[in-house]
C-alpha atoms as a PDB file:
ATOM      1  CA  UNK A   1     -36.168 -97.001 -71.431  1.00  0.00           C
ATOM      2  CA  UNK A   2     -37.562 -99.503 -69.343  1.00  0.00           C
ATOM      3  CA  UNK A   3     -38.803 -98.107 -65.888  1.00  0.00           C
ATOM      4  CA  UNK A   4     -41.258 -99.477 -62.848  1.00  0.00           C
ATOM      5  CA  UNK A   5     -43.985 -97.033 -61.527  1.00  0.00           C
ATOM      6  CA  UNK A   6     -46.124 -97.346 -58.327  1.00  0.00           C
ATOM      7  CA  UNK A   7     -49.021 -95.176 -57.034  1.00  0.00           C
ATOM      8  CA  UNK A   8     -49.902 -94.685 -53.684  1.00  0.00           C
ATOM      9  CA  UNK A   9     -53.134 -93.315 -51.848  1.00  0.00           C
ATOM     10  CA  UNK A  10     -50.684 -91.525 -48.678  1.00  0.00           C
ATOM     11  CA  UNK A  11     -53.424 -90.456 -46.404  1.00  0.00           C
ATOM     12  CA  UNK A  12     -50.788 -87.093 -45.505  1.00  0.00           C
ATOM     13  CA  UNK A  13     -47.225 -87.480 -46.955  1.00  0.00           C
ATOM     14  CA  UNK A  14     -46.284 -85.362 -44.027  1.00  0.00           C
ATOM     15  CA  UNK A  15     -47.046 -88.040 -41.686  1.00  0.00           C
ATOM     16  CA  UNK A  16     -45.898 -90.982 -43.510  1.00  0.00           C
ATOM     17  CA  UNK A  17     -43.059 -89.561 -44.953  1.00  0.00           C
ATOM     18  CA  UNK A  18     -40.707 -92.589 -43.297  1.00  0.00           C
ATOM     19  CA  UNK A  19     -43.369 -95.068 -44.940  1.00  0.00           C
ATOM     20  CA  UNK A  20     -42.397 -93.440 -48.302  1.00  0.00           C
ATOM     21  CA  UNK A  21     -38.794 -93.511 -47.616  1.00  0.00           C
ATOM     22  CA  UNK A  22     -39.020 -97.057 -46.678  1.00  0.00           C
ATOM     23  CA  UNK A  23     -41.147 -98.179 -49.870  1.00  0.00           C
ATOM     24  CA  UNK A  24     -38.272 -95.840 -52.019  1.00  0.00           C
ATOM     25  CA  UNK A  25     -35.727 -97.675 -50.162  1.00  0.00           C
ATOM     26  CA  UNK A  26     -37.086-101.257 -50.559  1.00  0.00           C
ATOM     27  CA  UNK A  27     -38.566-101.075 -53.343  1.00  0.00           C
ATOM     28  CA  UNK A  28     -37.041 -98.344 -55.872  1.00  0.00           C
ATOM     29  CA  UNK A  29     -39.839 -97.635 -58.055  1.00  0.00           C
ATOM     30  CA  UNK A  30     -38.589 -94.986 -60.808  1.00  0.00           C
ATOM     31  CA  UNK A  31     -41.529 -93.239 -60.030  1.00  0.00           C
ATOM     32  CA  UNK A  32     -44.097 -93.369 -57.732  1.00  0.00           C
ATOM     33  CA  UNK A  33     -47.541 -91.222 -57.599  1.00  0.00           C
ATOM     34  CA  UNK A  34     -48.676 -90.038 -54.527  1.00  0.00           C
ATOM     35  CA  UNK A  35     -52.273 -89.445 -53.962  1.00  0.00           C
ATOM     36  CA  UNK A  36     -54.078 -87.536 -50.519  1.00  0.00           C
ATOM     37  CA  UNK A  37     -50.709 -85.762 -49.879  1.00  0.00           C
ATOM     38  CA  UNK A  38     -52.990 -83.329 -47.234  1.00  0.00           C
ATOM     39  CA  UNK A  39     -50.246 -80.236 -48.218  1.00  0.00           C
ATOM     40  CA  UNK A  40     -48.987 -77.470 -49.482  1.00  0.00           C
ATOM     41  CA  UNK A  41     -46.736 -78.003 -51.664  1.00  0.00           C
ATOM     42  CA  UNK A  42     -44.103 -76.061 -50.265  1.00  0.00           C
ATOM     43  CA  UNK A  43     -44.308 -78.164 -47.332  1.00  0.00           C
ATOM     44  CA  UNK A  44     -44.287 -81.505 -48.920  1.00  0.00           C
ATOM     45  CA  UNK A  45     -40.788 -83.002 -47.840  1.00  0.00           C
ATOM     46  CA  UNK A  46     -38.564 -83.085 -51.439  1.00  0.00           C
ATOM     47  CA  UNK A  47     -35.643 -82.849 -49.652  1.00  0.00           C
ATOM     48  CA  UNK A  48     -36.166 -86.309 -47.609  1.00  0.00           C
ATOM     49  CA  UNK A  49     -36.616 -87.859 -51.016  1.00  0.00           C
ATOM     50  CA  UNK A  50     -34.225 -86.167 -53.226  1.00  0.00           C
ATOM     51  CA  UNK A  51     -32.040 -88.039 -50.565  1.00  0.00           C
ATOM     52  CA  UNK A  52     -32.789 -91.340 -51.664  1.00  0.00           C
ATOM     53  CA  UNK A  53     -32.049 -90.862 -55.636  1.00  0.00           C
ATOM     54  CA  UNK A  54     -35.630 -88.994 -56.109  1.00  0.00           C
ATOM     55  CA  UNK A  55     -34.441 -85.565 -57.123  1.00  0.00           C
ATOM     56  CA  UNK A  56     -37.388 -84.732 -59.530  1.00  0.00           C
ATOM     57  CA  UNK A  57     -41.258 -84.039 -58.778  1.00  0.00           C
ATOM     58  CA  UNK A  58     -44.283 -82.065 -59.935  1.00  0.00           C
ATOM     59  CA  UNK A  59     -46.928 -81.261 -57.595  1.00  0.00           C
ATOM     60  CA  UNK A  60     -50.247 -80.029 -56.683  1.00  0.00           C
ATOM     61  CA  UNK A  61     -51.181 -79.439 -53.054  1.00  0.00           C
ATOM     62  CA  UNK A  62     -53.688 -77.390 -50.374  1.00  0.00           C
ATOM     63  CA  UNK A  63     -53.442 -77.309 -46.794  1.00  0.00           C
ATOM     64  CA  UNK A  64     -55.255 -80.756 -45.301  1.00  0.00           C
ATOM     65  CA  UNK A  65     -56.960 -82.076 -48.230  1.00  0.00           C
ATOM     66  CA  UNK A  66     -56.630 -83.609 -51.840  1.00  0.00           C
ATOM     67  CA  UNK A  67     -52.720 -83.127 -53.234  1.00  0.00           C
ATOM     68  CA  UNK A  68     -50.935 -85.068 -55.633  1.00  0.00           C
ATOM     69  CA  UNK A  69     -47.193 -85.780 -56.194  1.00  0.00           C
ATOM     70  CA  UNK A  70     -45.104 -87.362 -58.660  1.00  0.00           C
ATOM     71  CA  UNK A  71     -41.500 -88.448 -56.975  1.00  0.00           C
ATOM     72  CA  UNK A  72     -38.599 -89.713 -59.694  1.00  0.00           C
ATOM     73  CA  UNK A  73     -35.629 -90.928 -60.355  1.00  0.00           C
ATOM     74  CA  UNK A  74     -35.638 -90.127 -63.992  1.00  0.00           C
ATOM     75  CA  UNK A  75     -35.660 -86.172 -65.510  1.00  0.00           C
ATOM     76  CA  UNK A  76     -39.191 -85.445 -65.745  1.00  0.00           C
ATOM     77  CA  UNK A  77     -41.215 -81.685 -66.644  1.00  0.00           C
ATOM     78  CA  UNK A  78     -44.043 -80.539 -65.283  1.00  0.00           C
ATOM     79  CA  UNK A  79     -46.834 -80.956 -67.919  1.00  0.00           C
ATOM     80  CA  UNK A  80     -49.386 -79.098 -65.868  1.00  0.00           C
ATOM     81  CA  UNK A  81     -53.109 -80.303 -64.554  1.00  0.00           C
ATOM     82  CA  UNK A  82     -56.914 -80.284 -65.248  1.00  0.00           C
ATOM     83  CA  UNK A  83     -58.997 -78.503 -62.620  1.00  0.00           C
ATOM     84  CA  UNK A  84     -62.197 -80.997 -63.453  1.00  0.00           C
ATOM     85  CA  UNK A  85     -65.296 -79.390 -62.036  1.00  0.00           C
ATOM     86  CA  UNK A  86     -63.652 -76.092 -61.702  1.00  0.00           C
ATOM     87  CA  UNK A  87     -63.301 -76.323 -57.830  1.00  0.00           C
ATOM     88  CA  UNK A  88     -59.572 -75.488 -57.540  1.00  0.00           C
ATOM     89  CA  UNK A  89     -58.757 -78.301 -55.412  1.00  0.00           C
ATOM     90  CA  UNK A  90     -55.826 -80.465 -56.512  1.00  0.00           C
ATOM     91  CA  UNK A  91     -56.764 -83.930 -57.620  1.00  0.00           C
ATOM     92  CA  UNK A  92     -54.673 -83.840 -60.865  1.00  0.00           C
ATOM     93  CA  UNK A  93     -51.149 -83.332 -61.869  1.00  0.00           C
ATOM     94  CA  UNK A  94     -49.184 -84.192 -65.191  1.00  0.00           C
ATOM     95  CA  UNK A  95     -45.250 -84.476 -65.715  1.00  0.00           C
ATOM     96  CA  UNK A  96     -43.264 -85.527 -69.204  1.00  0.00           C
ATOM     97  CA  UNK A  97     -40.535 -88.322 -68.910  1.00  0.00           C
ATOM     98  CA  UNK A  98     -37.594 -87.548 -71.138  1.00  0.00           C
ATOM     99  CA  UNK A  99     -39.020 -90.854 -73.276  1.00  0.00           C
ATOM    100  CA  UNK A 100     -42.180 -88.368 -73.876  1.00  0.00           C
ATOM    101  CA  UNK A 101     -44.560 -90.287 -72.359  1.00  0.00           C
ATOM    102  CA  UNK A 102     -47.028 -88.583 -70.086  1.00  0.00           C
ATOM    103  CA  UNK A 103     -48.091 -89.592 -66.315  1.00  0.00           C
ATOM    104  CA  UNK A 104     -51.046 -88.309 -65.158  1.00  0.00           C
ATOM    105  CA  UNK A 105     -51.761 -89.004 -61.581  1.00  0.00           C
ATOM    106  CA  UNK A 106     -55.250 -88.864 -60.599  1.00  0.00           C
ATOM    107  CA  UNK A 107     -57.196 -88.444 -57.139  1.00  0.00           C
ATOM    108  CA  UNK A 108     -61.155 -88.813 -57.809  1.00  0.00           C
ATOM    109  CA  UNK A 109     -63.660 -87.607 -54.964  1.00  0.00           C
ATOM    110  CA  UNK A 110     -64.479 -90.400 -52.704  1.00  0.00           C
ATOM    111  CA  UNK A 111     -68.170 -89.906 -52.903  1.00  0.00           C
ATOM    112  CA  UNK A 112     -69.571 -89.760 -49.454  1.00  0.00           C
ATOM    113  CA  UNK A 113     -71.344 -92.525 -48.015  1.00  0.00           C
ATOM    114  CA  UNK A 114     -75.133 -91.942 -49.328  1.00  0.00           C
ATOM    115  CA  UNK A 115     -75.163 -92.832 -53.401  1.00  0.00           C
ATOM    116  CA  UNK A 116     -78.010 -90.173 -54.325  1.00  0.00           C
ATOM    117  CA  UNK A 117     -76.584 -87.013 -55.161  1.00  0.00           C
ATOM    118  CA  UNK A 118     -80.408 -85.837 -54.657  1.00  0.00           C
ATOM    119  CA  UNK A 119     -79.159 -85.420 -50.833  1.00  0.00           C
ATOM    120  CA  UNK A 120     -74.942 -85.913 -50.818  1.00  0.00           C
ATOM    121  CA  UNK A 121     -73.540 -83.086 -53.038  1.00  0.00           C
ATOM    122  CA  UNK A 122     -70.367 -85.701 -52.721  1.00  0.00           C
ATOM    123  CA  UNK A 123     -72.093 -88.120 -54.421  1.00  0.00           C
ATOM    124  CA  UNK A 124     -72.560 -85.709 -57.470  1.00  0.00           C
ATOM    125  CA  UNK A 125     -69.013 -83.807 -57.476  1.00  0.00           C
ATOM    126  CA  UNK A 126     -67.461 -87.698 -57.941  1.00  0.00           C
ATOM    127  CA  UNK A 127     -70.215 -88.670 -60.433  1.00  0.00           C
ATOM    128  CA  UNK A 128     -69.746 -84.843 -62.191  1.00  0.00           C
ATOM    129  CA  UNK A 129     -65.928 -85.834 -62.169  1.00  0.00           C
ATOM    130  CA  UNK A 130     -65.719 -88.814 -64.294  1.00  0.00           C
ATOM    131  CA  UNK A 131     -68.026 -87.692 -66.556  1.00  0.00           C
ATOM    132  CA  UNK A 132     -65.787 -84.655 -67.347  1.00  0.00           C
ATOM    133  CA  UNK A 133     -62.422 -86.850 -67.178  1.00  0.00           C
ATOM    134  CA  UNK A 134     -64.748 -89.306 -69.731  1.00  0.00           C
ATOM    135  CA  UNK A 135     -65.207 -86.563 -72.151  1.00  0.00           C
ATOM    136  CA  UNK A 136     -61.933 -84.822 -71.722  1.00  0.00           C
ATOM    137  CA  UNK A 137     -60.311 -88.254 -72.728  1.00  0.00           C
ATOM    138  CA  UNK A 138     -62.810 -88.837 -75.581  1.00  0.00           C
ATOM    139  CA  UNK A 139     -61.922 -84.607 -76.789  1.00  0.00           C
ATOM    140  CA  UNK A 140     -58.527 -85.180 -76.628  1.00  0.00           C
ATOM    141  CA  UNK A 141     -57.221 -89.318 -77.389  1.00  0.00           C
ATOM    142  CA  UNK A 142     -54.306 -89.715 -75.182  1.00  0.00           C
ATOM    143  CA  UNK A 143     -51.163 -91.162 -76.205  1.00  0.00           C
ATOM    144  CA  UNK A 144     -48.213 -92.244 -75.123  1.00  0.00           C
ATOM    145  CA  UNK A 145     -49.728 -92.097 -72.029  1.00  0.00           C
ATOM    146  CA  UNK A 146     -49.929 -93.283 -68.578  1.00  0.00           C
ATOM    147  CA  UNK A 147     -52.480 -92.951 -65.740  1.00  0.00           C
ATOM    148  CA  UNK A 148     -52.603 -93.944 -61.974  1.00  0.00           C
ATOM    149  CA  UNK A 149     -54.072 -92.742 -59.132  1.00  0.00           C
ATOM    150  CA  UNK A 150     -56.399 -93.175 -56.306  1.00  0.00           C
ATOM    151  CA  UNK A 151     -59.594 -93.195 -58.650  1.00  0.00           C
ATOM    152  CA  UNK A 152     -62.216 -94.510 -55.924  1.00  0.00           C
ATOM    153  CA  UNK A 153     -63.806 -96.830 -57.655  1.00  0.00           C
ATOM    154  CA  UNK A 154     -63.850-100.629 -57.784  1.00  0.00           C
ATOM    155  CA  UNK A 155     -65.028-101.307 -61.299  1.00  0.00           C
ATOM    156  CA  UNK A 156     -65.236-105.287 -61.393  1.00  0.00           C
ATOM    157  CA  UNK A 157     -66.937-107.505 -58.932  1.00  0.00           C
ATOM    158  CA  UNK A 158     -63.767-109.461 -58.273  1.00  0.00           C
ATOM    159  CA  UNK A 159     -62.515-105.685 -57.274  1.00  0.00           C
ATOM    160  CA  UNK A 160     -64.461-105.960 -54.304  1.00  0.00           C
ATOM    161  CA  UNK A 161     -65.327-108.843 -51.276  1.00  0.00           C
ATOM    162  CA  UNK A 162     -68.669-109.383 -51.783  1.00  0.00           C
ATOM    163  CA  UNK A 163     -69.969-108.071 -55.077  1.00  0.00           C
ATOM    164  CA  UNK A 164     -73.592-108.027 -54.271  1.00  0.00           C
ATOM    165  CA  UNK A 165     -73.638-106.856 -50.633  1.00  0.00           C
ATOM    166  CA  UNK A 166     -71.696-103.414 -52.483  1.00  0.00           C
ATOM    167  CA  UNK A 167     -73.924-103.161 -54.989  1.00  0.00           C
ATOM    168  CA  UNK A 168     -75.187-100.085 -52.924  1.00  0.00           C
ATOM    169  CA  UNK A 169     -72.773 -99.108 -51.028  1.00  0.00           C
ATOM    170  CA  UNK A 170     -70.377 -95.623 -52.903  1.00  0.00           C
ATOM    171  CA  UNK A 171     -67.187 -96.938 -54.825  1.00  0.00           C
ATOM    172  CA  UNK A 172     -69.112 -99.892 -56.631  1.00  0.00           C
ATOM    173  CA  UNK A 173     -72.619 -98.758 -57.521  1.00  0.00           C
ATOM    174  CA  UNK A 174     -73.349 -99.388 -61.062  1.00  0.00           C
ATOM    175  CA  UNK A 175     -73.573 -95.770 -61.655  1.00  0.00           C
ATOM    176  CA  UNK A 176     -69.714 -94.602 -60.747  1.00  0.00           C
ATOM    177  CA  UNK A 177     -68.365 -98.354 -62.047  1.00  0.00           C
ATOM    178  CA  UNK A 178     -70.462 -97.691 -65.309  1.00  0.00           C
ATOM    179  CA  UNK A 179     -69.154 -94.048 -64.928  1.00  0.00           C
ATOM    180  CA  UNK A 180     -65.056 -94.924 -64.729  1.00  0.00           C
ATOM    181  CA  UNK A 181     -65.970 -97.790 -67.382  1.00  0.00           C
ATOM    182  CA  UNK A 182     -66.853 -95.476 -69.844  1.00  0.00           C
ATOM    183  CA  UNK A 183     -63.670 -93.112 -69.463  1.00  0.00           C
ATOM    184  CA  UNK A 184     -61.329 -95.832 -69.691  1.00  0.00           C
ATOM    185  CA  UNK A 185     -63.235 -96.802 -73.218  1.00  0.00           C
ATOM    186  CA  UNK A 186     -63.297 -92.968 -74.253  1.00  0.00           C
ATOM    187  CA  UNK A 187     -59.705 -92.609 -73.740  1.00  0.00           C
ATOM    188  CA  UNK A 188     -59.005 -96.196 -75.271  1.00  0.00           C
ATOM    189  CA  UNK A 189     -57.272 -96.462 -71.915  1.00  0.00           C
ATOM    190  CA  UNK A 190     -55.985-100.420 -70.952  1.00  0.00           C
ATOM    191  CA  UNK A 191     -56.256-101.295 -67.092  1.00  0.00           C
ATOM    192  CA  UNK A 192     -52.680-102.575 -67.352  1.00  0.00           C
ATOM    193  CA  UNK A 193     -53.470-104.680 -63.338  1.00  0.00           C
ATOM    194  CA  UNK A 194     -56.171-106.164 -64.831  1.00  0.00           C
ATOM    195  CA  UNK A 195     -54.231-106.591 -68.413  1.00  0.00           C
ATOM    196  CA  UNK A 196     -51.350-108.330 -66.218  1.00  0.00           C
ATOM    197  CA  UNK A 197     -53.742-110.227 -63.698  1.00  0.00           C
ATOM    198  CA  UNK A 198     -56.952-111.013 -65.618  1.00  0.00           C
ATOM    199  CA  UNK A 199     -58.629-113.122 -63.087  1.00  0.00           C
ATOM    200  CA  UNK A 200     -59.781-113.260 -59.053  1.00  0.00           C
ATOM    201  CA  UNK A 201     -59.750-111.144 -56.690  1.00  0.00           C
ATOM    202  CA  UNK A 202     -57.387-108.050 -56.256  1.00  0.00           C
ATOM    203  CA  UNK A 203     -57.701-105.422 -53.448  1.00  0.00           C
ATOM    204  CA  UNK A 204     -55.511-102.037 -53.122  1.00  0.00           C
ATOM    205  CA  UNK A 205     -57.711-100.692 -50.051  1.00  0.00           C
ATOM    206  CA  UNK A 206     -58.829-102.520 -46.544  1.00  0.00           C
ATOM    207  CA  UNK A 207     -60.748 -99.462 -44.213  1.00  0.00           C
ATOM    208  CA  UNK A 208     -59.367 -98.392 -41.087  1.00  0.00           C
ATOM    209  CA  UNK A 209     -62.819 -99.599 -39.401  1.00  0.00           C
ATOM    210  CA  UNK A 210     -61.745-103.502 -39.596  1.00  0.00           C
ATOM    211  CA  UNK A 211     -59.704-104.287 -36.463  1.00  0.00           C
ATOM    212  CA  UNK A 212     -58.433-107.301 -38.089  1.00  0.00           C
ATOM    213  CA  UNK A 213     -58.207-106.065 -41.798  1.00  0.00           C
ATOM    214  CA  UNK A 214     -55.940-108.667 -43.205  1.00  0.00           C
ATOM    215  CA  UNK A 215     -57.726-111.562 -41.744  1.00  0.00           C
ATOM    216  CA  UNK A 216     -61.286-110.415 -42.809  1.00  0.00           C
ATOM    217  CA  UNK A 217     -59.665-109.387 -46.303  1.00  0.00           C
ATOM    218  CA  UNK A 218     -62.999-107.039 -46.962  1.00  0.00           C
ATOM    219  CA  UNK A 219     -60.931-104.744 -49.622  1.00  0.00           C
ATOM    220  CA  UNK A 220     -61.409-103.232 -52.754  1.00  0.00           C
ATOM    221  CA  UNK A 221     -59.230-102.289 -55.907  1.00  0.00           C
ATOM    222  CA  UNK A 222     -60.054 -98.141 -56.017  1.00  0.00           C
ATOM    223  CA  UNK A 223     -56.235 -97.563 -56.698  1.00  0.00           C
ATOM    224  CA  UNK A 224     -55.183 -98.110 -60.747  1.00  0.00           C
ATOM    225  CA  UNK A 225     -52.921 -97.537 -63.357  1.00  0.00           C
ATOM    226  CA  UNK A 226     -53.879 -97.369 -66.941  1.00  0.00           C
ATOM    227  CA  UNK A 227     -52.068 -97.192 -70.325  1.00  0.00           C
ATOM    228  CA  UNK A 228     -53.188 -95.672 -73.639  1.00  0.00           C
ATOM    229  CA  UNK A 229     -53.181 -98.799 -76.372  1.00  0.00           C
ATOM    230  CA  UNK A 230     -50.119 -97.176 -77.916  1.00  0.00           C
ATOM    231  CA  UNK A 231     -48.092 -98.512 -75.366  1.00  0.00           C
ATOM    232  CA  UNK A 232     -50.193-101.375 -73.133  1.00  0.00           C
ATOM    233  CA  UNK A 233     -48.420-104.053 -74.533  1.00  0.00           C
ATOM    234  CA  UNK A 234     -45.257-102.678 -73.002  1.00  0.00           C
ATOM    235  CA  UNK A 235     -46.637-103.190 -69.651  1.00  0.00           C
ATOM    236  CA  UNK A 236     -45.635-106.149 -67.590  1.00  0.00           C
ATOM    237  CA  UNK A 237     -45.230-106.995 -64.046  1.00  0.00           C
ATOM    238  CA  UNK A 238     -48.155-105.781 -62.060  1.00  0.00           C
ATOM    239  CA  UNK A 239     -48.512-106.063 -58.708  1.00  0.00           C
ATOM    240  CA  UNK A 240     -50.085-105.195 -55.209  1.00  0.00           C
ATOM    241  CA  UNK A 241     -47.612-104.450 -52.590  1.00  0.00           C
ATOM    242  CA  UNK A 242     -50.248-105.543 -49.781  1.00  0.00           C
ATOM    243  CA  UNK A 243     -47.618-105.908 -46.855  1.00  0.00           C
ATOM    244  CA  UNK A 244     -47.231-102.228 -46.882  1.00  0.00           C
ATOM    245  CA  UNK A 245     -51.025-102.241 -45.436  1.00  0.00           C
ATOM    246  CA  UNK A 246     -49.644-103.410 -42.292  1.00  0.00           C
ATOM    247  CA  UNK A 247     -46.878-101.144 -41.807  1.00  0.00           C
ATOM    248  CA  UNK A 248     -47.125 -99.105 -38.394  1.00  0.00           C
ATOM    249  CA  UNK A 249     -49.559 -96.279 -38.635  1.00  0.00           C
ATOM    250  CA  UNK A 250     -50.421 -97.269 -41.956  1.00  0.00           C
ATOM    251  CA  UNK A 251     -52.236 -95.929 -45.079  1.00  0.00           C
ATOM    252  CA  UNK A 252     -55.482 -97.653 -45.754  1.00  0.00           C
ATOM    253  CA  UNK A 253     -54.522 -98.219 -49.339  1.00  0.00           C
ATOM    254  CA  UNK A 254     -51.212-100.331 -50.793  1.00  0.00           C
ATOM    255  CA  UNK A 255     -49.163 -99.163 -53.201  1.00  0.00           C
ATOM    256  CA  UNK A 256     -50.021-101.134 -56.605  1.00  0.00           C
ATOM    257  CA  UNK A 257     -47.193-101.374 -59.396  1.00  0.00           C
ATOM    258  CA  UNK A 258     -46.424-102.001 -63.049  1.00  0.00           C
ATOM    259  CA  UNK A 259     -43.234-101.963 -65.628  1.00  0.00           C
ATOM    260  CA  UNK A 260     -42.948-100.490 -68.744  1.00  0.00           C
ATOM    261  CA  UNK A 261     -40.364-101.607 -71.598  1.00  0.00           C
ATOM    262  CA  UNK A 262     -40.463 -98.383 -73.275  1.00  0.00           C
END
């Protein structure tokens, strides 16, 4: 069953949802993973999507902050969540293709701005958090397994513009890179963008702060999707939809895709 997946850091689903119906319309991922959803999810707008083909979901959600949705066009289960750090807020859900593979759609604490978790409890939740996804992954091998999300981190230094001037600033500071390195080797996870485009530089994120964002190109790659070896090699065709950055009243992160001949 071949099928194309996106993910998708939102920034409030509530007020983008015509920027998802557009990227559904245009694009017609099977399924695409919504991160930052900033809602309930009673509130998040199935309907809207259901009319485009999307009739199937699983969800987390809280009022204004965190929340994760999957949207597809194939049957799909709920497979439930981890609550990682045991703070109840919803930066994890799980849903079961028909094909039995497993999507797990991931939102990992930004971090703050000050890398010391001496003075930014931020800092600490988001290291805290990939150490627990690390050794949840190395309890429990995944297979037949799939995992995007938002993961706030850019892990190589062609993931970032300037490799050395980040060094020290949150989302590339050896710690959380060396941090959301060794998860994706507990897990025997495969970076399937990286597996598909193995060289120069790749952004998924451009900050709101740049009033020219496309022409200073100062981005990073914090948005992923990974594969568990059983089924990497069945990935093909990734790609960063960065065009969608400069869609009115945008997100601040582009959608990033990949196939799967499965």
């Amino acid at each position: 069953m071949p099928f194309t997946l996106a993910t998708w850091n939102i920034n409030s689903v509530r007020l983008r949802t015509g920027l998802v119906q557009r990227l559904l319309a245009d694009e017609a991922p099977d399924v695409l993973c919504l991160q930052e959803c900033k809602s309930p999810v009673e509130k998040i707008p199935f309907e809207d999507f259901a009319a485009l083909g999307y009739h199937y979901w699983a969800a987390r959600g809280q009022k204004g902050y965190n929340g994760v949705a999957i949207l597809s066009r194939l049957p799909l289960e709920d497979a439930g969540h981890i609550d990682w750090c045991e703070k109840g807020d919803a930066r994890h859900v799980a849903a079961r293709l028909e094909n039995g593979v497993i999507i797990h759609n991931c939102y990992v604490p930004a971090g703050g701005d000050v890398p010391d978790r001496t003075v930014n409890e931020k800092f600490g939740h988001k290291l805290d958090f990939i150490t627990e996804m690390r050794d949840q992954f190395r309890a429990d091998q995944p297979g037949k397994s799939i995992l995007v999300g938002d993961l706030n981190i850019a892990p190589r230094e062609d993931d970032v513009w300037n490799h050395k001037q980040l060094l020290k600033i949150v989302s590339h500071t050896p710690v959380e890179t060396e941090g959301l390195n060794d998860a994706l080797e507990a897990g025997g996870w495969v970076d399937v963008t990286r597996q598909d485009i193995p060289e120069g530089q790749l952004y998924s994120w451009w900050s709101y702060r740049s009033p020219d964002w496309d022409a200073a190109d100062k981005g990073r790659r914090l948005d992923h999707i990974w594969a568990s070896k059983d089924i990497a090699a069945a990935a093909h065709g990734s790609r960063v939809l960065r065009p969608v950055r400069g869609w009115v009243q945008p997100s601040d992160h582009a959608p990033v895709f990949a196939s799967f001949d499965l």
